[in-house]
Protein backbone atom coordinates (compact mmCIF):
# COMPACT_ATOMS: atom_id res chain seq x y z
CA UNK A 1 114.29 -180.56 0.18
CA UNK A 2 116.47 -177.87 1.79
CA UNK A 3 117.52 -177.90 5.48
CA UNK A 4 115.43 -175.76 7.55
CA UNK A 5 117.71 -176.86 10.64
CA UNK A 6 121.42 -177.96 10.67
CA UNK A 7 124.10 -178.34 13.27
CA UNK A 8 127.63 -179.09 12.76
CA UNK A 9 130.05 -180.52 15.73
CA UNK A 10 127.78 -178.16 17.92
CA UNK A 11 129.35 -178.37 21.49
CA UNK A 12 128.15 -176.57 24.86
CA UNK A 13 130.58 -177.21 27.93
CA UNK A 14 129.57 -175.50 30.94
CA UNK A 15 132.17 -175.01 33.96
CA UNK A 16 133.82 -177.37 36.01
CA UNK A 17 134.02 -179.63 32.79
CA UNK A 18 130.41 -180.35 32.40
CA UNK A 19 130.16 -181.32 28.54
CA UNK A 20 126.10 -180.94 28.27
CA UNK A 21 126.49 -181.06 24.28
CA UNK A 22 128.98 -183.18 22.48
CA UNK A 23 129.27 -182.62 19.05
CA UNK A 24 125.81 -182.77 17.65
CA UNK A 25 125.63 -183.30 13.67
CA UNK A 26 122.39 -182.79 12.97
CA UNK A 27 119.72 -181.87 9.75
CA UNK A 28 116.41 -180.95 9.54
CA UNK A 29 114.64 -181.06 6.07
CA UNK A 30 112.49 -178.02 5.24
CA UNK A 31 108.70 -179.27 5.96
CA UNK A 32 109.30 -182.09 8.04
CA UNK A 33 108.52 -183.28 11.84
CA UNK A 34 111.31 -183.69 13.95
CA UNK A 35 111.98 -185.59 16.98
CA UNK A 36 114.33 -185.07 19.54
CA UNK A 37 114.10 -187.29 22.35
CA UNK A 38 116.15 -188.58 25.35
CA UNK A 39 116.42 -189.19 29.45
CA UNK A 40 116.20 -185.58 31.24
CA UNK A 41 119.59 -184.44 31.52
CA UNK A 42 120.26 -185.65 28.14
CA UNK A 43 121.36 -181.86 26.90
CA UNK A 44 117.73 -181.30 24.85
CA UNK A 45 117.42 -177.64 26.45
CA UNK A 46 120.99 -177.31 26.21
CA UNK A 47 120.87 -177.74 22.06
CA UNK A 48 117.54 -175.90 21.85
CA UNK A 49 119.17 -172.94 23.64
CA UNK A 50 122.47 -172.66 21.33
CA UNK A 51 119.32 -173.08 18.32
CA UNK A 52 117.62 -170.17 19.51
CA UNK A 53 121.30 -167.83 20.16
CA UNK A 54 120.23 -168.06 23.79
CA UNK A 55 123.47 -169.86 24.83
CA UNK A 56 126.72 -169.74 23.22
CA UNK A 57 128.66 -172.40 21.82
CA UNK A 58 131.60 -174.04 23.02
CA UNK A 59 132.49 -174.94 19.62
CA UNK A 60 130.71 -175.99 16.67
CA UNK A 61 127.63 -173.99 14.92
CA UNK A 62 124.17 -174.23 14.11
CA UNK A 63 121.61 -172.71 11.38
CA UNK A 64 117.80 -172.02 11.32
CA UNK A 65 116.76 -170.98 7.93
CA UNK A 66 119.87 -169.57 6.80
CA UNK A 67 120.62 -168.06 10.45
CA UNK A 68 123.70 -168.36 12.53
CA UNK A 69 122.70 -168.99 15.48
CA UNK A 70 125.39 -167.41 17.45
CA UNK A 71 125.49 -164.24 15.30
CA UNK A 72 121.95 -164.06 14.26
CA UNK A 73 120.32 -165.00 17.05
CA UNK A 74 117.94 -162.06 17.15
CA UNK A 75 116.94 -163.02 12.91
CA UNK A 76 116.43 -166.99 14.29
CA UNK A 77 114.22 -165.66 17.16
CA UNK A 78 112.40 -162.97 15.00
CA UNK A 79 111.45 -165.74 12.58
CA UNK A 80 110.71 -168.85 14.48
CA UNK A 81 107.68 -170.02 17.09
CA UNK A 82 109.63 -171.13 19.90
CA UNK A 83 108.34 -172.71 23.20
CA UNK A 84 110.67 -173.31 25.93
CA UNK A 85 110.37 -175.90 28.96
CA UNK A 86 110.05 -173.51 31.24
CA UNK A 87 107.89 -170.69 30.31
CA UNK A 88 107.45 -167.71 32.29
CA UNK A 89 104.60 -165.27 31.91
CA UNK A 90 103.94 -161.80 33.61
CA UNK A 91 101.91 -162.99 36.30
CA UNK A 92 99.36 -160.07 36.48
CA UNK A 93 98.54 -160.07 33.02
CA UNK A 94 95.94 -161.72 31.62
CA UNK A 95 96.35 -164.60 28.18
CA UNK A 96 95.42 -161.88 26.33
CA UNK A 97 97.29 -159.58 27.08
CA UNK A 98 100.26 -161.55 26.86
CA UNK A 99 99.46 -163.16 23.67
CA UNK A 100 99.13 -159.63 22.39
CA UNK A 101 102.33 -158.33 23.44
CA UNK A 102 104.48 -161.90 22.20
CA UNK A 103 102.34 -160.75 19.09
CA UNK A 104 103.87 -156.55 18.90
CA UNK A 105 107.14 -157.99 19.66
CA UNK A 106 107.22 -159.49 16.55
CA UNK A 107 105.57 -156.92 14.41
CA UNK A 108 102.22 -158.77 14.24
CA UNK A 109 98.96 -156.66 14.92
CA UNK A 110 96.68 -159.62 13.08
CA UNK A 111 95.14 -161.44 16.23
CA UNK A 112 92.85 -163.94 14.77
CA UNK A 113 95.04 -166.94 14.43
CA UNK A 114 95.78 -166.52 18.21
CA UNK A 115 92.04 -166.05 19.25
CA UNK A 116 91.30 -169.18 17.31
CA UNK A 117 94.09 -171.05 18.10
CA UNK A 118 92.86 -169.92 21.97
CA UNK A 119 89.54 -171.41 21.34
CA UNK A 120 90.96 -174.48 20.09
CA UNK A 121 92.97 -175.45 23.53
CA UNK A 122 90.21 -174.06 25.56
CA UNK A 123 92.27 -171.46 27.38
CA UNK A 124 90.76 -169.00 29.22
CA UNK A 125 91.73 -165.55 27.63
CA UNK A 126 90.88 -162.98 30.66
CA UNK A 127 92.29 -164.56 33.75
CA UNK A 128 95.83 -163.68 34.64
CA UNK A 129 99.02 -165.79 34.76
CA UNK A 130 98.86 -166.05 38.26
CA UNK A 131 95.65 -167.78 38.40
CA UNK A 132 96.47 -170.60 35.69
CA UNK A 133 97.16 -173.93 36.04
CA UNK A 134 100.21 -175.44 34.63
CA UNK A 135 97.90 -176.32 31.95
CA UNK A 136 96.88 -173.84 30.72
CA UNK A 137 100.41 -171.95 30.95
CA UNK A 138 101.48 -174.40 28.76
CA UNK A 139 98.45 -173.82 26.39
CA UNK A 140 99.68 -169.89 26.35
CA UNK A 141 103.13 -170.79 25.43
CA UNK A 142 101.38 -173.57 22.73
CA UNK A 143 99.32 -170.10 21.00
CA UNK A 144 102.10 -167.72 20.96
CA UNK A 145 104.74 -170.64 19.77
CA UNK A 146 101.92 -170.57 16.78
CA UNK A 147 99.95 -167.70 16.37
CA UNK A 148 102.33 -166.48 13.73
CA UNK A 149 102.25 -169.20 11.33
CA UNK A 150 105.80 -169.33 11.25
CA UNK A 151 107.69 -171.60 9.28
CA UNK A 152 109.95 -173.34 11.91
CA UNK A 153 108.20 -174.20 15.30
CA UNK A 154 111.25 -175.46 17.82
CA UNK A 155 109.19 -176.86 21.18
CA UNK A 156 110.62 -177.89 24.31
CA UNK A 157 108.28 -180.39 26.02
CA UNK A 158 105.29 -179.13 24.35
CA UNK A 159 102.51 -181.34 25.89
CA UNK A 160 103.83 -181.10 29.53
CA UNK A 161 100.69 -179.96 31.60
CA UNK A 162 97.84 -181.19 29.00
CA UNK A 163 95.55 -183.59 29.09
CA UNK A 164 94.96 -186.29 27.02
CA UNK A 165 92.46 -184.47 25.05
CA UNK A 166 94.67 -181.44 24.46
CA UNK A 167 97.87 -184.00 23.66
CA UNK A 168 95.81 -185.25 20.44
CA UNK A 169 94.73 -181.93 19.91
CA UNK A 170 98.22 -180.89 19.64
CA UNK A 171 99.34 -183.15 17.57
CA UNK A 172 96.58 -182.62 14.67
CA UNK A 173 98.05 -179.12 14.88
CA UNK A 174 101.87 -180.69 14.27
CA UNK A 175 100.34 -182.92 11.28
CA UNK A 176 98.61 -179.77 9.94
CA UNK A 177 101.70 -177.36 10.36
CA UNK A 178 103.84 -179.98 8.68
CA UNK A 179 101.01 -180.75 5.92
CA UNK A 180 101.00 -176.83 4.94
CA UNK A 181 105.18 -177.01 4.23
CA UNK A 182 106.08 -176.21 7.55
CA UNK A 183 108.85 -177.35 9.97
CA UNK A 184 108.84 -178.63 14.08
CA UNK A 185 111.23 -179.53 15.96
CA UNK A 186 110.27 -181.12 18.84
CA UNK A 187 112.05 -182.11 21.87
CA UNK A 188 110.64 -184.97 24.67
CA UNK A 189 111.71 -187.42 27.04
CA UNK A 190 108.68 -188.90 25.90
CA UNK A 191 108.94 -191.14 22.53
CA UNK A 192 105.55 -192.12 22.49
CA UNK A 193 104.56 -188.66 22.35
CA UNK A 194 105.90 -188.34 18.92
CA UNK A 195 105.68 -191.95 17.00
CA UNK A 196 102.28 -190.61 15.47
CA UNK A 197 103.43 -186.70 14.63
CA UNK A 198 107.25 -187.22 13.51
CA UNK A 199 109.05 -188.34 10.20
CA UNK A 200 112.09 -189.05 12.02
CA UNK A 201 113.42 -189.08 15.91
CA UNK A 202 116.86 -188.49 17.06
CA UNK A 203 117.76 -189.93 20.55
CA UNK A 204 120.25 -187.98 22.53
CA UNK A 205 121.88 -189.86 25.78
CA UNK A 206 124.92 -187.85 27.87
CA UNK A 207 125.00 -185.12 25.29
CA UNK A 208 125.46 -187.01 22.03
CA UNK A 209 123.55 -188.09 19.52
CA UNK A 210 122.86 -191.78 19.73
CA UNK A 211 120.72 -192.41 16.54
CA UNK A 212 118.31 -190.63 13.80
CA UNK A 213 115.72 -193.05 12.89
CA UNK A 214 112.73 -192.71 10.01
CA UNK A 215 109.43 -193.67 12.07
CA UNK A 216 108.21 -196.10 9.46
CA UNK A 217 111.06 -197.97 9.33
CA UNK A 218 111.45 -198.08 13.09
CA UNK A 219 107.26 -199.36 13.09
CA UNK A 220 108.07 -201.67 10.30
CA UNK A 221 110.99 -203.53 11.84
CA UNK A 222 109.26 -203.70 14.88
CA UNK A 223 108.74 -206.88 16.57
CA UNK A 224 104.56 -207.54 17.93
CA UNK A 225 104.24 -208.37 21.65
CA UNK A 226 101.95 -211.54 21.52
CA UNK A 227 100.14 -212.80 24.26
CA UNK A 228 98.28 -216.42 23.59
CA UNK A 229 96.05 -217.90 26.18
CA UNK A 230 95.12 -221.41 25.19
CA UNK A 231 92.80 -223.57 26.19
CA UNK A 232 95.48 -226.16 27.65
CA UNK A 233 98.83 -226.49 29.04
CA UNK A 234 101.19 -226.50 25.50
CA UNK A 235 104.12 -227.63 25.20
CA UNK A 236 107.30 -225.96 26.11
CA UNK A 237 109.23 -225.80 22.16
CA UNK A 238 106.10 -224.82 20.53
CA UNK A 239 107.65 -222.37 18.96
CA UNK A 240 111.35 -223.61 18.90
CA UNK A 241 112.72 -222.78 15.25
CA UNK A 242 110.49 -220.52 14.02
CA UNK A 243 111.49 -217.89 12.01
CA UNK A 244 110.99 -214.53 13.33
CA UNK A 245 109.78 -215.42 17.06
CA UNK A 246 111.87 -214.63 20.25
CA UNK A 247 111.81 -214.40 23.81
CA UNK A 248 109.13 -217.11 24.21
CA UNK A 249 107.79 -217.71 27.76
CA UNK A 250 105.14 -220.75 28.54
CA UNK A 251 103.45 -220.27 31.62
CA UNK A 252 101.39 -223.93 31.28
CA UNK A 253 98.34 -222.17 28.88
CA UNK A 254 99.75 -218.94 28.84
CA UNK A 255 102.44 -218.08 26.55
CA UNK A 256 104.36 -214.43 25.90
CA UNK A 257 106.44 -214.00 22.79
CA UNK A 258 108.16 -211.36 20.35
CA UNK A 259 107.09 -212.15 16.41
CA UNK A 260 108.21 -209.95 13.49
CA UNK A 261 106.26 -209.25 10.42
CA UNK A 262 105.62 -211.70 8.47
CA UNK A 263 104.00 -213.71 11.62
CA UNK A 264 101.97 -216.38 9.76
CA UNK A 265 104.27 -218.73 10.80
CA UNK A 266 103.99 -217.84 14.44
CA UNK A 267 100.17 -218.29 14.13
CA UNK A 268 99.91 -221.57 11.97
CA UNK A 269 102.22 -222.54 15.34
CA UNK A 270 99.68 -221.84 17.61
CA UNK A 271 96.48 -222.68 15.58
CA UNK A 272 97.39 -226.21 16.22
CA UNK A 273 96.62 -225.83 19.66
CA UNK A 274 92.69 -224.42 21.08
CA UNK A 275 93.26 -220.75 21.44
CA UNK A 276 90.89 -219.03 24.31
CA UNK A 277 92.29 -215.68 23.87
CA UNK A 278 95.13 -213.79 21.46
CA UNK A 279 96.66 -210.18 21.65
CA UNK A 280 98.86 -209.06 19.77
CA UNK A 281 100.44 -205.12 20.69
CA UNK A 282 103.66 -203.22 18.65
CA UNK A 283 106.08 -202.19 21.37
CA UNK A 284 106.46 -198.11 21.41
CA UNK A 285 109.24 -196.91 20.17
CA UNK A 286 111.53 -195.83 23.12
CA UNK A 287 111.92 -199.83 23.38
CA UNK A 288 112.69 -200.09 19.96
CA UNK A 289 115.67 -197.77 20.57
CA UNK A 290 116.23 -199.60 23.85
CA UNK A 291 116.97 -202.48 21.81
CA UNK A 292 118.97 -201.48 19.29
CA UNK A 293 120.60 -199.05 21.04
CA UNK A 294 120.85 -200.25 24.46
CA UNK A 295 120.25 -198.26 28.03
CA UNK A 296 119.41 -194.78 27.46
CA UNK A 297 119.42 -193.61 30.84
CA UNK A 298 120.59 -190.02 31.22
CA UNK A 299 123.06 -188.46 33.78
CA UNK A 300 122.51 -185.81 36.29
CA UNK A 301 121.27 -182.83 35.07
CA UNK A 302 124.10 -179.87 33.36
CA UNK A 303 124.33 -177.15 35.10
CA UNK A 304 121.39 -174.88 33.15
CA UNK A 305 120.16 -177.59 31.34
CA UNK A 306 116.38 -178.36 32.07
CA UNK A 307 116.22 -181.53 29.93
């Protein structure tokens, strides 16, 4: 597949030495779901602003279909559904109207993806901005980021505002998008927001790019969180030499363990002993690229940078 997305040594240093983007390297394949998480402050906004031509590089570039992004901004913006973290809206007009005027700006007259799409997220077409929640702001800024059908979607903290409903309804829309050819690229400082939606997540900490992982691979190497009450105090080295089991605790009956895949050693270990009660949970995958990566707290916020 082509790239629908690529960055090259893309650098944004803002004044008084504040280096918000260091070098990013990144590509996005044509039709996939991409991640892009880290800590606020981590520079997110910072690259999703030099994506759009909203901000000018320090150094580097970046493409979107083809695009320059510094000299073609208005051709990246023309083409692509973009949401950004902080959305502003007219605050005497109503959804409507404002989903009909994102929709003249780009040439569009056809309305009924947008309607639909409205009825979908349960927004409330004819009251104005000012009397929205956050919510449904957000669910404006979801439609018009859509309505389109274009073939890139680039979202800054998409589900900020929704409920849990409207999360999972949002992400059958980014499985859809991506099942009809098309590309996202999404940006959290969530992970677990994305480990059921994306094909691969990049972590960004301090304005560089820490890791791009594949999602399956991440969920296969992951380690289960088992938690075995038993029906007695066991012993302490149960499960001393056992391949694939760390960071055992014994707590008398109760015992707390990591086991990776495959665990049937880990439960011919316990089966020897009456279990009352056994759960077994994968860890999400911001501690996945805790561990292998190590702290990913971020630094203060850059100086225009919202995330």
């Amino acid at each position: 597949m082509s790239a629908a997305i690529t960055t090259e040594g893309l650098t944004k240093q803002y004044r008084g030495g504040v280096m918000a983007l260091d070098g990013l390297d990144l590509e996005v394949e044509a039709g996939e779901a991409f991640g892009f998480i880290g800590p606020n402050g981590a520079g997110k906004t910072t690259a999703i602003r030099l994506l759009m031509g909203m901000l000018r590089p320090t150094s580097g570039r970046g493409e979107v279909m083809g695009f320059d992004c510094r000299s073609e901004g208005i051709d990246v913006r023309r083409r692509v559904g973009y949401l950004p973290g902080d959305l502003r809206l007219d605050q005497r007009l109503t959804a409507r109207q404002s989903l009909t005027w994102f929709a003249r700006l780009r040439g569009e007259r056809d309305m009924a993806r947008a309607w639909e799409l409205a009825e979908r997220f349960d927004l409330p077409l004819d009251r104005p901005a000012r009397e929205l929640s956050k919510g449904n702001r957000q669910k404006v800024g979801l439609v018009q980021a859509f309505q389109h059908r274009p073939p890139v979607v680039i979202l800054d903290e998409p589900t900020s505002g929704l409920d849990p409903i409207l999360q999972q309804r949002f992400q059958e829309l980014v499985v859809e998008m991506r099942d009809e050819g098309g590309t996202l690229f999404i940006s959290s400082h969530v992970l677990s927001e994305l480990e059921q939606t994306a094909d691969r997540v990049a972590m960004l900490r301090e304005g560089r790019l820490l890791a791009v992982e594949n999602v399956e691979r991440l969920r296969a190497a992951a380690p289960h969180r088992m938690t075995i009450r038993f029906a007695a105090p066991v012993p302490d080295d149960l499960f001393d030499g056992i391949e694939g089991v760390s960071g055992v605790e014994v707590d008398g009956s109760l015992v707390q363990l990591l086991a990776r895949a495959p665990m049937d050693a880990a439960v011919k270990a316990a089966a020897r002993y009456e279990i009352v009660d056994l759960h077994s949970a994968e860890p999400d995958l911001e501690e996945l690229f805790l561990g292998m990566y190590g702290d990913a707290g971020g630094r203060a916020k850059a100086e225009g940078d919202g995330a």
